[in-house]
Protein backbone atom coordinates (compact mmCIF):
# COMPACT_ATOMS: atom_id res chain seq x y z
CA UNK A 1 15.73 27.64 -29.47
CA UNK A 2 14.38 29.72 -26.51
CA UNK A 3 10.83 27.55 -26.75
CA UNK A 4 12.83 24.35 -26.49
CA UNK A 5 14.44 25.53 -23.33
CA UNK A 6 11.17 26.94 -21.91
CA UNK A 7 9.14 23.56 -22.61
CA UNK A 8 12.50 21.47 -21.20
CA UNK A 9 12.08 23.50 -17.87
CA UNK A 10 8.62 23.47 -17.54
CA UNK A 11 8.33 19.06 -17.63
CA UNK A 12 11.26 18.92 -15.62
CA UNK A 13 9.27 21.40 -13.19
CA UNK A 14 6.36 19.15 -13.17
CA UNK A 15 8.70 15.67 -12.36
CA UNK A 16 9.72 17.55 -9.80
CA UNK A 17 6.66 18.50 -8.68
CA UNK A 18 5.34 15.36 -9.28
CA UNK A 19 8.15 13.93 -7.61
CA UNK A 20 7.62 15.69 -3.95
CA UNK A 21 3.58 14.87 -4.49
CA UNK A 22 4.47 11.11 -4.44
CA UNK A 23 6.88 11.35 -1.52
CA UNK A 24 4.12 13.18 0.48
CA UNK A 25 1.21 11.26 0.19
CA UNK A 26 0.02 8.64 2.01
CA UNK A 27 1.63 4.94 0.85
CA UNK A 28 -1.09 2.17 0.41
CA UNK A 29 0.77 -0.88 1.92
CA UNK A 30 -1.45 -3.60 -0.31
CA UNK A 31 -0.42 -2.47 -3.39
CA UNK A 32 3.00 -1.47 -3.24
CA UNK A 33 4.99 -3.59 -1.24
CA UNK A 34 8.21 -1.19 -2.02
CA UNK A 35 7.28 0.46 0.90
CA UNK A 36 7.23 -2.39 3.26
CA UNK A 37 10.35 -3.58 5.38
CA UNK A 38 12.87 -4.82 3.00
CA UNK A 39 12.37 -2.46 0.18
CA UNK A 40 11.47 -3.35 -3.23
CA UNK A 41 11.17 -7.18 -3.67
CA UNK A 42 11.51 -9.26 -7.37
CA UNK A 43 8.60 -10.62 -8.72
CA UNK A 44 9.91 -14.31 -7.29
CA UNK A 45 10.24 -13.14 -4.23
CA UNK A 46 6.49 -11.24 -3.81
CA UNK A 47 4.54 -11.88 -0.89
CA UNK A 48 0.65 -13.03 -1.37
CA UNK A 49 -1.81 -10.11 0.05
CA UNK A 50 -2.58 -12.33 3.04
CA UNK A 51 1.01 -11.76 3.90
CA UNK A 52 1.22 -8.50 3.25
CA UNK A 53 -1.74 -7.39 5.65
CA UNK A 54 -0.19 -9.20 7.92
CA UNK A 55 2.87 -7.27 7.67
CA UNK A 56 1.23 -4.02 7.64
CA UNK A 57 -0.64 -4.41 10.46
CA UNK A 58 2.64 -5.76 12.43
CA UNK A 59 4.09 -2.43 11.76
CA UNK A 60 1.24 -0.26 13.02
CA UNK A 61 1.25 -2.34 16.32
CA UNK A 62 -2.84 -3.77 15.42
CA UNK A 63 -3.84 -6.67 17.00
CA UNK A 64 -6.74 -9.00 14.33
CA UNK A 65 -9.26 -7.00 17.35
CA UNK A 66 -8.03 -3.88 16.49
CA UNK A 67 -8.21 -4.20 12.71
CA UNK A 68 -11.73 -5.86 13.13
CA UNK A 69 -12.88 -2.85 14.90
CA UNK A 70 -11.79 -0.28 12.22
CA UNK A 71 -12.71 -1.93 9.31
CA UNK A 72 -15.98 -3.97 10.31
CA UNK A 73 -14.96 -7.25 9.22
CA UNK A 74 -14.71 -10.42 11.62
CA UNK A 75 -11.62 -11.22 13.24
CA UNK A 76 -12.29 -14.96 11.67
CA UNK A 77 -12.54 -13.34 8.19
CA UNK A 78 -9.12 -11.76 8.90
CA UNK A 79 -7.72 -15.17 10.06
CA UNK A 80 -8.65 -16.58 6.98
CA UNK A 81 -7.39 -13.41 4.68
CA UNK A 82 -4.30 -13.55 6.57
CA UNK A 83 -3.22 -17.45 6.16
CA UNK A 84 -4.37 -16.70 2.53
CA UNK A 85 -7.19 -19.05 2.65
CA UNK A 86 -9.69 -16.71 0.79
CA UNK A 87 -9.14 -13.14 -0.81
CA UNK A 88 -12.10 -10.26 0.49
CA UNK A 89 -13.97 -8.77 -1.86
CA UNK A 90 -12.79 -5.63 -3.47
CA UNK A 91 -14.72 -3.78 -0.90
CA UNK A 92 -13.13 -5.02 1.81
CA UNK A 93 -9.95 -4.70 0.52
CA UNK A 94 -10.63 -1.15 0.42
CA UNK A 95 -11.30 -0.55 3.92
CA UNK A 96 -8.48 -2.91 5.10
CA UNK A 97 -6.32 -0.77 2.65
CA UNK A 98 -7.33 2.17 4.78
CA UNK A 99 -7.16 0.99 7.93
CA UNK A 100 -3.48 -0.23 7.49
């Protein structure tokens, strides 16, 4: 009986753990939109990833300029992403991910 105890304690240890790990790590604003203004949203109500940036980069106060700068990519590429005309490739994505 002592075992089961032990084992419970030690998983509900690691959620915790896990828990605190989550809460303190950066939040990637592309693929979680939970953490943008408004909370979580339904699946109707989801935003396209041209929207998203958008949104992101509204609330860290980046002009298209400034994004351009830190991730390399034209300011008419980021137009375009933004009014969801074309999706960047996966590269891209990646450094707009990290420069939001």
């Amino acid at each position: 009986m002592k075992r089961v105890k032990e084992g419970k304690s030690v998983r509900t240890a690691a959620k915790e753990k896990e828990v605190r790990r989550q809460h303190e790590e950066p939040h990637d604003f592309l693929t979680d939109s939970s953490r943008l203004e408004g909370g979580g949203v339904s699946a109707q109500q989801k935003d396209n990833l041209g929207d998203r940036i958008r949104k992101a980069r509204g609330m860290r106060g980046l002009t298209l300029s400034d994004l351009s700068s830190r991730t390399g990519i034209s300011v008419e590429i980021l137009e375009r992403v933004e009014s969801n005309e074309m999706i960047p490739p996966l590269g891209e994505l990646v450094k707009l991910g990290k420069a939001v």
